[in-house]
C-alpha atoms as a PDB file:
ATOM      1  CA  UNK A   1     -18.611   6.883 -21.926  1.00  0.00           C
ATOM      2  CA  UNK A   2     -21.462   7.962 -19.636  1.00  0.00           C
ATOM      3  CA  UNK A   3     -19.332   7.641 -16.886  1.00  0.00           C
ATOM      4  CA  UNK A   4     -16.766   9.689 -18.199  1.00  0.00           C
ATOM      5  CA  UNK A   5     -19.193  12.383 -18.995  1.00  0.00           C
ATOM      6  CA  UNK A   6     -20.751  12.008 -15.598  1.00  0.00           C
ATOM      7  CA  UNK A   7     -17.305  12.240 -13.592  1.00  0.00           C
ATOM      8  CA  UNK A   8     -16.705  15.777 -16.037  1.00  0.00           C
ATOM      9  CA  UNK A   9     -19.988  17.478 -15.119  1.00  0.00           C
ATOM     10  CA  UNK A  10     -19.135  17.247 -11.313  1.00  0.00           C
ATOM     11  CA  UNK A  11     -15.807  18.500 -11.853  1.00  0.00           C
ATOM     12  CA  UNK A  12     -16.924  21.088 -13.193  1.00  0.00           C
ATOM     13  CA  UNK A  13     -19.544  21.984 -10.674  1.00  0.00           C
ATOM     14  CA  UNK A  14     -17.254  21.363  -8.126  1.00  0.00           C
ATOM     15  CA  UNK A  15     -14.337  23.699 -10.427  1.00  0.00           C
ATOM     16  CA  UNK A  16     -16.673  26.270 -10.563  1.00  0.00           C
ATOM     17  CA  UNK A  17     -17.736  25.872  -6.474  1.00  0.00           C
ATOM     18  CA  UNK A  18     -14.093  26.738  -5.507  1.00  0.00           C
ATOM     19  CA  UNK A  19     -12.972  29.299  -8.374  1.00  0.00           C
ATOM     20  CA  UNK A  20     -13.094  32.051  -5.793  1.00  0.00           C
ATOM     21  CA  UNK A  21     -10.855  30.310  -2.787  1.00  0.00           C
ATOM     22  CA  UNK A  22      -7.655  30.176  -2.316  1.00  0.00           C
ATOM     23  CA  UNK A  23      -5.704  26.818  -2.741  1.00  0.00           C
ATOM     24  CA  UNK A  24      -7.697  25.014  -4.862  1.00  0.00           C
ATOM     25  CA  UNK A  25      -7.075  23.404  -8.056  1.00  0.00           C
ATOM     26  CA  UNK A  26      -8.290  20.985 -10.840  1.00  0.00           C
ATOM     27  CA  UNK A  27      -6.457  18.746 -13.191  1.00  0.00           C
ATOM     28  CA  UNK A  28      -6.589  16.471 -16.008  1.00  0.00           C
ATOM     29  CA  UNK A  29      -4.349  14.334 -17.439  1.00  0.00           C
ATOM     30  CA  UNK A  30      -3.389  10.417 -18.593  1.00  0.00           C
ATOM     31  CA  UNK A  31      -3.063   7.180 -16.550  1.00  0.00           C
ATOM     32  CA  UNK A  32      -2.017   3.647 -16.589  1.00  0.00           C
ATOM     33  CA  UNK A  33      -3.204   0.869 -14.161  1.00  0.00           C
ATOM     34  CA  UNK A  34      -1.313  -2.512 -13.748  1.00  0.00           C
ATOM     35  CA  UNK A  35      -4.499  -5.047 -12.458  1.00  0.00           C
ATOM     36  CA  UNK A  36      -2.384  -8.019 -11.058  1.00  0.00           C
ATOM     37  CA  UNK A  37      -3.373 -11.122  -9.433  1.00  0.00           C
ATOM     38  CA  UNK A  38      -5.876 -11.900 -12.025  1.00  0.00           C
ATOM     39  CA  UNK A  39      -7.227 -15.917 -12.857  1.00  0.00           C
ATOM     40  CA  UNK A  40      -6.183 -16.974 -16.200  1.00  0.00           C
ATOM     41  CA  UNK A  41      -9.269 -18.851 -17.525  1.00  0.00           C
ATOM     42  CA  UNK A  42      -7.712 -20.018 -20.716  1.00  0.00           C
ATOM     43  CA  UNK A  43      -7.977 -24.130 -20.875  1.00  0.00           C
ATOM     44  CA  UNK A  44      -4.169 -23.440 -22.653  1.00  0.00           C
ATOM     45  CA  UNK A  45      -3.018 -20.445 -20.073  1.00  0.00           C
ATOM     46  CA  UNK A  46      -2.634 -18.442 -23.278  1.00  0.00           C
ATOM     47  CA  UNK A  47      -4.907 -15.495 -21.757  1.00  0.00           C
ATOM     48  CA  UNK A  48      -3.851 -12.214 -24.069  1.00  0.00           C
ATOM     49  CA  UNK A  49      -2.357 -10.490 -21.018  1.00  0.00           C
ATOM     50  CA  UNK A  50      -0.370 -13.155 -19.436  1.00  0.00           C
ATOM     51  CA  UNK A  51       1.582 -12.911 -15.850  1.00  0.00           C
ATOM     52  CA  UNK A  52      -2.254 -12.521 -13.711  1.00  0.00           C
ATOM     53  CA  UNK A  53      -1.953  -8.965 -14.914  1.00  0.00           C
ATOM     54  CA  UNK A  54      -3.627  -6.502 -17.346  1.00  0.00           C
ATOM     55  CA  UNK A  55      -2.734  -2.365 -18.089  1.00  0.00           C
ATOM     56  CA  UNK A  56      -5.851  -0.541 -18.831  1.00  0.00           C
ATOM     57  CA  UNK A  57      -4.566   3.503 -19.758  1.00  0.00           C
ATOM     58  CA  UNK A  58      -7.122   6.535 -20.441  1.00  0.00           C
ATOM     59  CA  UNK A  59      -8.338   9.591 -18.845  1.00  0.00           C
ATOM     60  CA  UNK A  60      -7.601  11.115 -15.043  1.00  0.00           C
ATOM     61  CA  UNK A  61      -9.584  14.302 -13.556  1.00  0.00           C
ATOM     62  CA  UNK A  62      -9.693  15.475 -10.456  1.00  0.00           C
ATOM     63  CA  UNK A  63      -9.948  18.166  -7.884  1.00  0.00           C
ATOM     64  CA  UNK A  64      -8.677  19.567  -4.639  1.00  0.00           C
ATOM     65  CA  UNK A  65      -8.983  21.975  -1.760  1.00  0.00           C
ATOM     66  CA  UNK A  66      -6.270  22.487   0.440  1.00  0.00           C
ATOM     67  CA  UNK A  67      -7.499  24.212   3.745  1.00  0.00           C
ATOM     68  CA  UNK A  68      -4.912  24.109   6.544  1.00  0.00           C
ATOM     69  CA  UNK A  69      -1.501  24.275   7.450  1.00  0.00           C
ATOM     70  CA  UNK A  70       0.280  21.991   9.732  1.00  0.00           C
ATOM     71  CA  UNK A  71       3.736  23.022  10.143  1.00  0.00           C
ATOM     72  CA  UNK A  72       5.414  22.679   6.918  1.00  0.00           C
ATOM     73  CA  UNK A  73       2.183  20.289   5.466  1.00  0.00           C
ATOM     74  CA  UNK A  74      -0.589  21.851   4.325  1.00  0.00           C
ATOM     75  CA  UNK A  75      -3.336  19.398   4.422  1.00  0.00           C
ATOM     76  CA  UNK A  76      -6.562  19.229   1.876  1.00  0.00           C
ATOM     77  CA  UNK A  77      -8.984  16.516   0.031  1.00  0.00           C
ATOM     78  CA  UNK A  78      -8.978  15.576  -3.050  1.00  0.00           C
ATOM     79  CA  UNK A  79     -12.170  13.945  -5.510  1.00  0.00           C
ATOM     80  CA  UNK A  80     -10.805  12.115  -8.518  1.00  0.00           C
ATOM     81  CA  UNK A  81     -12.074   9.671 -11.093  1.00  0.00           C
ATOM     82  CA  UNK A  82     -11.055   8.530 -14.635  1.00  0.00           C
ATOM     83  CA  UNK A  83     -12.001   5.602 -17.192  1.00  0.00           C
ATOM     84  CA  UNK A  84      -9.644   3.288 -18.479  1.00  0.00           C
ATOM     85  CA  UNK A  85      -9.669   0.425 -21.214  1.00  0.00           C
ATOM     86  CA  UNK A  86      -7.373  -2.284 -22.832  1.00  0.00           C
ATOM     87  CA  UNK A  87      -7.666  -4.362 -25.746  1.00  0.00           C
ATOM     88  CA  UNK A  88      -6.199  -7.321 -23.978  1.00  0.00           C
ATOM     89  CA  UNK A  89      -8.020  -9.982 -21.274  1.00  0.00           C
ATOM     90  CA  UNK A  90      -5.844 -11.242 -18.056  1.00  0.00           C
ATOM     91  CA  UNK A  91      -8.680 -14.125 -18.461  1.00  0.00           C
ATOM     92  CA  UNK A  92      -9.092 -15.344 -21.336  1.00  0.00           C
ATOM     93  CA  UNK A  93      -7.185 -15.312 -25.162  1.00  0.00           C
ATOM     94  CA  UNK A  94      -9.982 -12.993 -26.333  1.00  0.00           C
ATOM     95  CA  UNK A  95      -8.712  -9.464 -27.153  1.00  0.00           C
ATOM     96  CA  UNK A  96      -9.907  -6.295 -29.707  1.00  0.00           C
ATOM     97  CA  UNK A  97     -11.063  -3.116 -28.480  1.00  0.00           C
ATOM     98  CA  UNK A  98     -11.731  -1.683 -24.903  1.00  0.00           C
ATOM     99  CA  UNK A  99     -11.688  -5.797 -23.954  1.00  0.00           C
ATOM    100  CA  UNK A 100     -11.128  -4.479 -20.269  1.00  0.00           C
ATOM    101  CA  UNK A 101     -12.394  -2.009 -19.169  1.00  0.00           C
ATOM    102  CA  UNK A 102     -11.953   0.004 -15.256  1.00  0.00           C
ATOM    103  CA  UNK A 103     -13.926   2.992 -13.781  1.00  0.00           C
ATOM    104  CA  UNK A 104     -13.045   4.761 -10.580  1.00  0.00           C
ATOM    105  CA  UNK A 105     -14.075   7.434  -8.220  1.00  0.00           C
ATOM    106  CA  UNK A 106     -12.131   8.020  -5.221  1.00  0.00           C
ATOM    107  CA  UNK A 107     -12.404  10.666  -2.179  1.00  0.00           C
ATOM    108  CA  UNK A 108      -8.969  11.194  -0.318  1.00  0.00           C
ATOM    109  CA  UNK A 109      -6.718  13.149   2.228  1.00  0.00           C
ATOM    110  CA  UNK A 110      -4.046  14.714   0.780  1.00  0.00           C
ATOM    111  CA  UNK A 111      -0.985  16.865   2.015  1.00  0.00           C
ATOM    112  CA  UNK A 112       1.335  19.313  -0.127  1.00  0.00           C
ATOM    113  CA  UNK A 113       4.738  20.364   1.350  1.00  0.00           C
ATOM    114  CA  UNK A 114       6.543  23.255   0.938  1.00  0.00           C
ATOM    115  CA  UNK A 115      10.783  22.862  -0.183  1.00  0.00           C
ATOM    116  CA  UNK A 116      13.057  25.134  -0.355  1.00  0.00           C
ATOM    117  CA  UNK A 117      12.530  25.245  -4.142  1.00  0.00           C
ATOM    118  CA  UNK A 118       9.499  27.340  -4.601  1.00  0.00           C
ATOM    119  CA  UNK A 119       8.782  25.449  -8.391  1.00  0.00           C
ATOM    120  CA  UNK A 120       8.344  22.544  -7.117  1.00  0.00           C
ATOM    121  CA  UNK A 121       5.632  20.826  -4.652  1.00  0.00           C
ATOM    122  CA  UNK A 122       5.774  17.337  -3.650  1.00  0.00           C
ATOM    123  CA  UNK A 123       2.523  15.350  -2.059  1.00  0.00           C
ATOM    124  CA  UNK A 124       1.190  12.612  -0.955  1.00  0.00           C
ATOM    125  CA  UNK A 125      -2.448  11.052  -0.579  1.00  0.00           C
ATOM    126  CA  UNK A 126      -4.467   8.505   0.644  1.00  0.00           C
ATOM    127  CA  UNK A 127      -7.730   7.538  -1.381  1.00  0.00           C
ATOM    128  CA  UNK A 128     -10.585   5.208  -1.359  1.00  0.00           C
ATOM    129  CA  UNK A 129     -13.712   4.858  -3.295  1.00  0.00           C
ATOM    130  CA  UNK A 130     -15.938   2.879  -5.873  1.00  0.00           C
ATOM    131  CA  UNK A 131     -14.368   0.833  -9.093  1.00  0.00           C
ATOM    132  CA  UNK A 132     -16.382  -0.613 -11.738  1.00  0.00           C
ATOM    133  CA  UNK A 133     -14.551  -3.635 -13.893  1.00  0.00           C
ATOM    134  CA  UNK A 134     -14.749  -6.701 -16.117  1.00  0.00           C
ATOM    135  CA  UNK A 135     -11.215  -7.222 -15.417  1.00  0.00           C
ATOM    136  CA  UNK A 136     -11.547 -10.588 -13.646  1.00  0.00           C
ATOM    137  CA  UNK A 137     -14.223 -12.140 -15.580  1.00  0.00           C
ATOM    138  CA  UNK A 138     -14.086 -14.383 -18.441  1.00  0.00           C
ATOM    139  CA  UNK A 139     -13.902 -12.697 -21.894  1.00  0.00           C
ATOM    140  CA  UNK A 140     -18.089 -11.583 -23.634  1.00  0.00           C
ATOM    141  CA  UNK A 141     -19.716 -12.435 -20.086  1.00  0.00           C
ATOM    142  CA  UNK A 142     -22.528 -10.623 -20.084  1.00  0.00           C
ATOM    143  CA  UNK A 143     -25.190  -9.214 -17.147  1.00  0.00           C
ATOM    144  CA  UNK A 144     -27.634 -12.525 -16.426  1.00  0.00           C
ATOM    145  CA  UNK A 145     -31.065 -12.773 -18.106  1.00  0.00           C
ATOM    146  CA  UNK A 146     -29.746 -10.297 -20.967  1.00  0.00           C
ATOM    147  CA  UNK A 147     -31.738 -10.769 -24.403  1.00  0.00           C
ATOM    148  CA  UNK A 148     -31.315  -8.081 -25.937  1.00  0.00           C
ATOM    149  CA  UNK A 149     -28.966  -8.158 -29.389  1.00  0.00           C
ATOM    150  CA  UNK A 150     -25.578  -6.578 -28.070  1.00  0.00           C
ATOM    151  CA  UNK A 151     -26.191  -6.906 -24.533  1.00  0.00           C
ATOM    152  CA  UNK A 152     -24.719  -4.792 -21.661  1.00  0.00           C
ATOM    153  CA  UNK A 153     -20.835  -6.671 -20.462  1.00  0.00           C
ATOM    154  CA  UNK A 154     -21.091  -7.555 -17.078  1.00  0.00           C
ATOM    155  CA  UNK A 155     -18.851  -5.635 -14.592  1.00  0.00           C
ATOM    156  CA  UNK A 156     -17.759  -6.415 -10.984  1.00  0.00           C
ATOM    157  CA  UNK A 157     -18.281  -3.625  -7.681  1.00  0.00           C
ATOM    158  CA  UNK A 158     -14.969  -2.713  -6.081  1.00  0.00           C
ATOM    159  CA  UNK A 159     -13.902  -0.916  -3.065  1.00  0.00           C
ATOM    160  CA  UNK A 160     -10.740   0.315  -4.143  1.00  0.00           C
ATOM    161  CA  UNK A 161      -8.193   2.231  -2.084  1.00  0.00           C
ATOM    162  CA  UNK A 162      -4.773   3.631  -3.093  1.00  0.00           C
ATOM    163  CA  UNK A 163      -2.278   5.829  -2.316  1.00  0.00           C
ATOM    164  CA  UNK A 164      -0.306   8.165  -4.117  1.00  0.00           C
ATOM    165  CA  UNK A 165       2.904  10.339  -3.677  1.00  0.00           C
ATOM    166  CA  UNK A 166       3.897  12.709  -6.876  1.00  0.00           C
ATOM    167  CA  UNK A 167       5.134  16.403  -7.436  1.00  0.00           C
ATOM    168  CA  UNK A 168       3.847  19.364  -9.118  1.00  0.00           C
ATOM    169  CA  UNK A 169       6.378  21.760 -11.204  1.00  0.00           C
ATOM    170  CA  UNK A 170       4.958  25.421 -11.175  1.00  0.00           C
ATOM    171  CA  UNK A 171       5.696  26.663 -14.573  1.00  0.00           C
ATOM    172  CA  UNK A 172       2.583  29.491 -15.076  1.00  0.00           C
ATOM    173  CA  UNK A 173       0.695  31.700 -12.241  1.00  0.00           C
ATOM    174  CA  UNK A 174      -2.355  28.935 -12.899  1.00  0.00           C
ATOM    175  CA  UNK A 175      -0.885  25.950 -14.216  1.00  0.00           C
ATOM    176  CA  UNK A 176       1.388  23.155 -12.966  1.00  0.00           C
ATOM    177  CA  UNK A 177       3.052  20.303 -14.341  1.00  0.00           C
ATOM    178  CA  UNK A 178       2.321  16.747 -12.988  1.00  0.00           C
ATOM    179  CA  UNK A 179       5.176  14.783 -14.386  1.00  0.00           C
ATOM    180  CA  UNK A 180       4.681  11.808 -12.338  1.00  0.00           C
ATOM    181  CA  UNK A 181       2.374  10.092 -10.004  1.00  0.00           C
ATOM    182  CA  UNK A 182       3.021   6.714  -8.461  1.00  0.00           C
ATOM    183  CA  UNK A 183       0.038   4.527  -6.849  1.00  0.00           C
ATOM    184  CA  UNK A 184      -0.459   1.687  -5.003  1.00  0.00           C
ATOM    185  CA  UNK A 185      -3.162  -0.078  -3.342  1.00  0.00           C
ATOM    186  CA  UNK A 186      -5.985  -2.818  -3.661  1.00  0.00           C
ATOM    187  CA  UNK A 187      -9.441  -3.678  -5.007  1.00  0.00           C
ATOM    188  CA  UNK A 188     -12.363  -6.299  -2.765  1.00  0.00           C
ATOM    189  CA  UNK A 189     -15.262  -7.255  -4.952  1.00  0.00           C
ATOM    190  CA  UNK A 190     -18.548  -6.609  -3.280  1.00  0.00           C
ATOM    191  CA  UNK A 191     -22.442  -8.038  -4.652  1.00  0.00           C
ATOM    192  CA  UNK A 192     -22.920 -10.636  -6.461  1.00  0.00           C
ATOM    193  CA  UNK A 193     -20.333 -11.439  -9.820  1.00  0.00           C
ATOM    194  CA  UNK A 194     -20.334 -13.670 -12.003  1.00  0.00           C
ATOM    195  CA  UNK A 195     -21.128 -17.842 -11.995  1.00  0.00           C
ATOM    196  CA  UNK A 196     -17.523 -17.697 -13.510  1.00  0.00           C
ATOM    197  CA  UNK A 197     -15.572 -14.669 -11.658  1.00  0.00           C
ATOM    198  CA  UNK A 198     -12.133 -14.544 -10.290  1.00  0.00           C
ATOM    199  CA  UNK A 199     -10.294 -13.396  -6.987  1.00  0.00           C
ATOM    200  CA  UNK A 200     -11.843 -11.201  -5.375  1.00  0.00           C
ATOM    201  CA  UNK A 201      -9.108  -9.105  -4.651  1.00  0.00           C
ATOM    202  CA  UNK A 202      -6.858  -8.135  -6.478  1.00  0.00           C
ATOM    203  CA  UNK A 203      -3.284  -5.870  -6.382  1.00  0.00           C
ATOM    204  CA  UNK A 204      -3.457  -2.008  -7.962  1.00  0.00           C
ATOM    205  CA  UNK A 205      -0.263  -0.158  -8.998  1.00  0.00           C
ATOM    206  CA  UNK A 206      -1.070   3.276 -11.277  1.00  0.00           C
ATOM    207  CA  UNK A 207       1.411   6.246 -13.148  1.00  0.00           C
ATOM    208  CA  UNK A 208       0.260   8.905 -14.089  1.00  0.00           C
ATOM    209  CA  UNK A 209       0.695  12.593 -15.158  1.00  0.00           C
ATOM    210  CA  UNK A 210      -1.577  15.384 -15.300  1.00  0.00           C
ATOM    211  CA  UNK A 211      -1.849  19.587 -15.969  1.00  0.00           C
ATOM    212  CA  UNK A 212      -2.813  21.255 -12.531  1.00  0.00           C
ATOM    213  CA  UNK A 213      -4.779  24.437 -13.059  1.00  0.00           C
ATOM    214  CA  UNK A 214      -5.462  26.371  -9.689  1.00  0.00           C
ATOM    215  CA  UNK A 215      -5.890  30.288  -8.664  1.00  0.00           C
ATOM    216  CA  UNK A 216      -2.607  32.346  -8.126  1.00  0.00           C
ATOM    217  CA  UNK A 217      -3.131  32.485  -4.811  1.00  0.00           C
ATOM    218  CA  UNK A 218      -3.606  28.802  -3.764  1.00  0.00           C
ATOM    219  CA  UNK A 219       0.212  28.298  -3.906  1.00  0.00           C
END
């Protein structure tokens, strides 16, 4: 939760930084997040997600700035981040609430392209930042030489990278539709994890679909 709340005051800092220009946007919206590749710690392989994989789904925000045009590309960055959970484990039987949980923040290059129908604008992006997860861990492990009652889960370091292609449907003069975005990509483990810890790498594939607001002029 303090990440999330973290991730939103930026956003809006950084909202608020590029009101005034000209093609620039924010968005919110929902994602999903297949984990795969995942070591089933189960003595019976009955983990609660079975196949290596887990789905965590939650919240997506972001922002852009699109500053040039190449040809029929017009090229920008992007700053996104969102917080996901799942009540199931790809490690263990163990389930109930937010059981897995996965935080990202991710800086990319991104380009728009113009069609010839003026409602709709495709993209494409390429992303890489920091992920925090307990995804490959063994269900209740907690951070070492915690004695505290309720202690703190412990959670893996990531360098994550992904990319993305989606489209935008213009349907106001400052909002667009998101319908879909497809990701794929890969997490390394960095620092020390767990005595008990899994690969440390592991596959990424993400949907998603978001509300774009941006100023009239930035299309």
């Amino acid at each position: 939760m303090r990440f999330c709340k973290s991730f939103v005051i930026v956003l809006l800092g950084l909202g608020c930084a590029v009101a005034a220009r000209a093609q620039a946007g924010v968005y919110v919206g929902f994602q999903a997040t297949d984990l795969r590749g995942i070591t089933c710690f189960d003595p019976q392989g009955q983990c609660s997600s079975a196949g290596g994989k887990v789905n965590p789904q939650g919240f997506q925000a972001g922002a852009y700035y699109d500053f040039r045009n190449i040809g029929p590309m017009r090229l920008g960055i992007d700053l996104r981040g969102g917080t996901e959970h799942s009540n199931k484990s790809a490690t263990s039987s163990g389930g109930g609430s937010d059981t897995t949980g996965f935080n990202n923040v991710l800086l990319g290059v991104r380009g728009s392209f113009h069609t010839r129908y003026q409602w709709m604008n495709p993209y494409v992006q390429v992303s890489a930042g920091y992920a925090k997860s307990n995804a490959t861990l063994p269900f209740g492990a907690i951070a070492p030489g915690s004695v505290v009652p309720n202690p703190p889960r412990l959670e893996d370091n990531f360098l994550m990278y992904e990319g993305f292609a989606g489209f935008n449907i213009h349907i106001f003069p400052m909002i667009d539709l998101r319908p879909i975005e497809l990701g794929i990509g890969n997490m390394n483990r960095f620092g020390s994890g767990g005595t008990v810890d899994g690969p440390a790498s592991i596959g990424v594939m993400s949907i998603g679909a978001a509300v774009v607001f941006h100023m009239p002029t930035s299309r």
